[in-house]
N, C-alpha and C. Protein backbone atom coordinates (compact mmCIF):
# COMPACT_ATOMS: atom_id res chain seq x y z
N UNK A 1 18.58 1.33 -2.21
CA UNK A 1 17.18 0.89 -2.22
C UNK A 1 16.91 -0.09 -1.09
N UNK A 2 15.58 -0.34 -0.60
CA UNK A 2 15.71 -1.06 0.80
C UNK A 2 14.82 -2.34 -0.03
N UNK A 3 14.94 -2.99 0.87
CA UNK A 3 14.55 -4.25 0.27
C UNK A 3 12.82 -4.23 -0.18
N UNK A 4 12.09 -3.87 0.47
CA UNK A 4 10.75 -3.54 0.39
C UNK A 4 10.10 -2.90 -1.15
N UNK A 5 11.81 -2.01 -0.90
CA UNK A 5 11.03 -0.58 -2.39
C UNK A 5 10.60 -1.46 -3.20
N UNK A 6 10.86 -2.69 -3.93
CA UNK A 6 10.31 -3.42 -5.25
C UNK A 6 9.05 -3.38 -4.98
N UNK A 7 8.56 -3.78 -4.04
CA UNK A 7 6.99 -4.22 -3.38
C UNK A 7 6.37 -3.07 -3.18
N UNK A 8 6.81 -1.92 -2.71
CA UNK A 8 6.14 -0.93 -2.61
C UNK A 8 5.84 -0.14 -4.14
N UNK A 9 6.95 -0.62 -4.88
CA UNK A 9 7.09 -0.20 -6.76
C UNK A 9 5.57 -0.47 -7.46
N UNK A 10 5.64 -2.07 -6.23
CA UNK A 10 4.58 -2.70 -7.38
C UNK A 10 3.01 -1.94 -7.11
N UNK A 11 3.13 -1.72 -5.57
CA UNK A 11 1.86 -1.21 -5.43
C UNK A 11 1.83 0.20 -6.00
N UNK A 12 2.75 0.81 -6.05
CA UNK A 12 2.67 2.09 -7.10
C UNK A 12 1.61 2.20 -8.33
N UNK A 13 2.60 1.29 -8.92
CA UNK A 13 2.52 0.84 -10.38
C UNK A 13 0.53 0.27 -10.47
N UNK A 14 -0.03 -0.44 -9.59
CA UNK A 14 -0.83 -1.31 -9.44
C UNK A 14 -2.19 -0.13 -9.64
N UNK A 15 -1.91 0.90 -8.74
CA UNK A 15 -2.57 2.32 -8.44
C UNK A 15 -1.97 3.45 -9.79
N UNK A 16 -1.09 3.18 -10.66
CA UNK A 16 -0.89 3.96 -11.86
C UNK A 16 -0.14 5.42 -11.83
N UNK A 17 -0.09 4.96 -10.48
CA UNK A 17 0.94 6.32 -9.98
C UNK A 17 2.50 6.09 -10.30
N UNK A 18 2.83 7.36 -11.13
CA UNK A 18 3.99 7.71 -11.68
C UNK A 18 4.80 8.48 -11.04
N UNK A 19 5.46 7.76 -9.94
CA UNK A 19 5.88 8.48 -9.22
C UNK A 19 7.41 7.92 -8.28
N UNK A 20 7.99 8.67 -7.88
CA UNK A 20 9.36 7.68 -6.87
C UNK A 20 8.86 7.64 -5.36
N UNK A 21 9.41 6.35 -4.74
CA UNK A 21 8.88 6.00 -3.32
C UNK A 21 9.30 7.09 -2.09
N UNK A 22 8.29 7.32 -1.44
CA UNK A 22 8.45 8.30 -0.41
C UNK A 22 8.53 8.03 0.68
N UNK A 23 9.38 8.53 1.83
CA UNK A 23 9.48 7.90 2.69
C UNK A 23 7.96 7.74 3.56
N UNK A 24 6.89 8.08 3.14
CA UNK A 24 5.48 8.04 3.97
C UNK A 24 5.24 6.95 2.85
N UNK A 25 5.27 6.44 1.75
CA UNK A 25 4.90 4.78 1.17
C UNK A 25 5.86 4.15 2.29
N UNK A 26 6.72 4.45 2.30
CA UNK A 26 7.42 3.21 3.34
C UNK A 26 7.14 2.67 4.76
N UNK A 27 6.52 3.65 5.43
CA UNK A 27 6.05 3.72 6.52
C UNK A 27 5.02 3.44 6.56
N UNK A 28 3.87 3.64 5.25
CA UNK A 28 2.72 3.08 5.43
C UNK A 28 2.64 1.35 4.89
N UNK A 29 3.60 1.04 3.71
CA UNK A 29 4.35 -0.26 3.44
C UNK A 29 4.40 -1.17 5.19
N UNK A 30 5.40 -0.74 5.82
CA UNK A 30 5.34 -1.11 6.97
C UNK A 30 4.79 -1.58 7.74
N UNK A 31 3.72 -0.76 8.06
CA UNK A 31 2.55 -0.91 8.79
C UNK A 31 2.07 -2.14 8.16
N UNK A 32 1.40 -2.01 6.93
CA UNK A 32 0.92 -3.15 6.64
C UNK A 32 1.33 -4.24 6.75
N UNK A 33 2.50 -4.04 6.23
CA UNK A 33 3.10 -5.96 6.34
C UNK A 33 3.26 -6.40 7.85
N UNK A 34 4.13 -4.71 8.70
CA UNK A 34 4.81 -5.59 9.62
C UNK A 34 3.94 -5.83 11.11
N UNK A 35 3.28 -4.76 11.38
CA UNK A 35 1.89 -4.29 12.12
C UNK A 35 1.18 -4.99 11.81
N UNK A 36 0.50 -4.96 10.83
CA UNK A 36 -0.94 -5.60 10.30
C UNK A 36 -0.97 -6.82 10.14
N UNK A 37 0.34 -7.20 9.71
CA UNK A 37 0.81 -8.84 9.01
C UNK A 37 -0.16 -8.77 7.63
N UNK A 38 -0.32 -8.25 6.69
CA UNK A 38 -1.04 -8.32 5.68
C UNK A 38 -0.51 -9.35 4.63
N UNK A 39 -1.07 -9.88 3.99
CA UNK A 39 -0.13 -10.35 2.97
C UNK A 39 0.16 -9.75 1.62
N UNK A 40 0.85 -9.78 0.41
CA UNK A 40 1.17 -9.50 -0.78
C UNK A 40 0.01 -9.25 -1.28
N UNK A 41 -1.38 -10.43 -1.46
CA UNK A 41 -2.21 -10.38 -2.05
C UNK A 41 -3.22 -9.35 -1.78
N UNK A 42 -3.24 -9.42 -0.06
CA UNK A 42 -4.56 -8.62 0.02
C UNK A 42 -3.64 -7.36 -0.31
N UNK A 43 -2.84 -6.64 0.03
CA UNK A 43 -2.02 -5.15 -0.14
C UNK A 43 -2.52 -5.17 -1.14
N UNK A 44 -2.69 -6.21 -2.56
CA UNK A 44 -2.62 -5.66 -3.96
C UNK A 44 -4.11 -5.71 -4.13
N UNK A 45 -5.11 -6.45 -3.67
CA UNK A 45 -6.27 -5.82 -3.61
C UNK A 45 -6.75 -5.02 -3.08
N UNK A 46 -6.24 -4.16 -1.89
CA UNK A 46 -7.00 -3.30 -1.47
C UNK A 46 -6.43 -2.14 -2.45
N UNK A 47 -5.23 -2.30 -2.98
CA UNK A 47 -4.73 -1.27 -4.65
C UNK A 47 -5.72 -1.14 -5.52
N UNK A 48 -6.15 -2.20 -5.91
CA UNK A 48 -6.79 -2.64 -6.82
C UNK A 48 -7.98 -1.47 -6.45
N UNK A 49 -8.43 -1.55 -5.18
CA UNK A 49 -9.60 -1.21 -5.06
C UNK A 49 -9.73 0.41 -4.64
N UNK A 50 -8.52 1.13 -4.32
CA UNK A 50 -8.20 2.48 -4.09
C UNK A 50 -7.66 2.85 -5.37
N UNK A 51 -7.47 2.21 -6.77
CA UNK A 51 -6.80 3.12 -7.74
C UNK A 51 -7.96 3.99 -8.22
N UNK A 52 -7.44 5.20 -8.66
CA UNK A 52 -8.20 6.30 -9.31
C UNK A 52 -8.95 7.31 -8.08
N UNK A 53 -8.96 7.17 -6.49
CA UNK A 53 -8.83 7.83 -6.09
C UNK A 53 -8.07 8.81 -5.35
N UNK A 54 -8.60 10.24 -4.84
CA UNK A 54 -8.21 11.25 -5.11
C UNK A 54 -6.43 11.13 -4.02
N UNK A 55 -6.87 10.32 -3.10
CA UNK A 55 -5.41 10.35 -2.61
C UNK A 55 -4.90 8.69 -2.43
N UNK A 56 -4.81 7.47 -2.90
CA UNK A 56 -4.82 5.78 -3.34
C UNK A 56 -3.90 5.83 -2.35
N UNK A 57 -2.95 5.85 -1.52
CA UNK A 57 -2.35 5.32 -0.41
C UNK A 57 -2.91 5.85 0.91
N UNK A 58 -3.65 6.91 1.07
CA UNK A 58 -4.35 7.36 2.57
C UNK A 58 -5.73 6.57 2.33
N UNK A 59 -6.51 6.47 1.02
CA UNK A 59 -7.44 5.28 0.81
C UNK A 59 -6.91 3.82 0.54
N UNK A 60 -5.77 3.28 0.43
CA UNK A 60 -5.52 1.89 0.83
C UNK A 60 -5.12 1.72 2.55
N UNK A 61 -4.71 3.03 2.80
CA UNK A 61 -4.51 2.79 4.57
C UNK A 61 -5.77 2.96 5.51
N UNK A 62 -6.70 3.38 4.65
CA UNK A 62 -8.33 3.22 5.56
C UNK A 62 -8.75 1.88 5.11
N UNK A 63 -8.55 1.40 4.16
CA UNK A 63 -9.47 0.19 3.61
C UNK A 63 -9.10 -1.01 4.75
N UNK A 64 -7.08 -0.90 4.52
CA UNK A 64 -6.57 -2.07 5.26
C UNK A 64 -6.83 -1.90 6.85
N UNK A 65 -6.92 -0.89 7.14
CA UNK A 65 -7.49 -0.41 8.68
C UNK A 65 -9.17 -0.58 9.41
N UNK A 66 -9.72 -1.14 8.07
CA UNK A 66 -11.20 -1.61 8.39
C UNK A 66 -11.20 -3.00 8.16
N UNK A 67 -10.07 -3.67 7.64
CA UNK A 67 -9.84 -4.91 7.06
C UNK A 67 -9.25 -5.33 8.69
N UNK A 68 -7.98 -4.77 8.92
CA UNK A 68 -7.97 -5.35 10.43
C UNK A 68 -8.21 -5.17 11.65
N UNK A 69 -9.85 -4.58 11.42
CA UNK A 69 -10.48 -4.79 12.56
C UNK A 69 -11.05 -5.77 13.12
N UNK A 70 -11.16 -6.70 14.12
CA UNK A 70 -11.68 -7.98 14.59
C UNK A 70 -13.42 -7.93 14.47
């Protein structure tokens, strides 16, 4: 397990998805923290705010991608 997977677990879990981590959560995990510099909190709100749609990690990677625009 890489150190991240817990964090990426949580945003799983956060979005209600029942599912094991893929290597495209990890890469998009990535981005955010390490690219973006996001923090814990906002990752889990922009969850918050993509759960129940039709694809919640390609809609948390548009949200956080309008989030770090200047």
């Amino acid at each position: 397990l890489l150190a991240s997977d817990k964090d990426i677990q949580k945003v799983l879990d956060k979005l209600s998805l029942a599912r094991n981590i893929t290597s495209n959560d990890r890469r998009s995990y990535k981005t955010w923290k390490e690219l973006w510099n996001f923090s814990d909190e906002l990752i889990m709100h922009a969850a918050e705010i993509s759960k129940g749609t039709a694809n919640p990690i390609a809609y948390m990677n548009k949200v956080l991608s309008i989030w770090k625009k200047p």
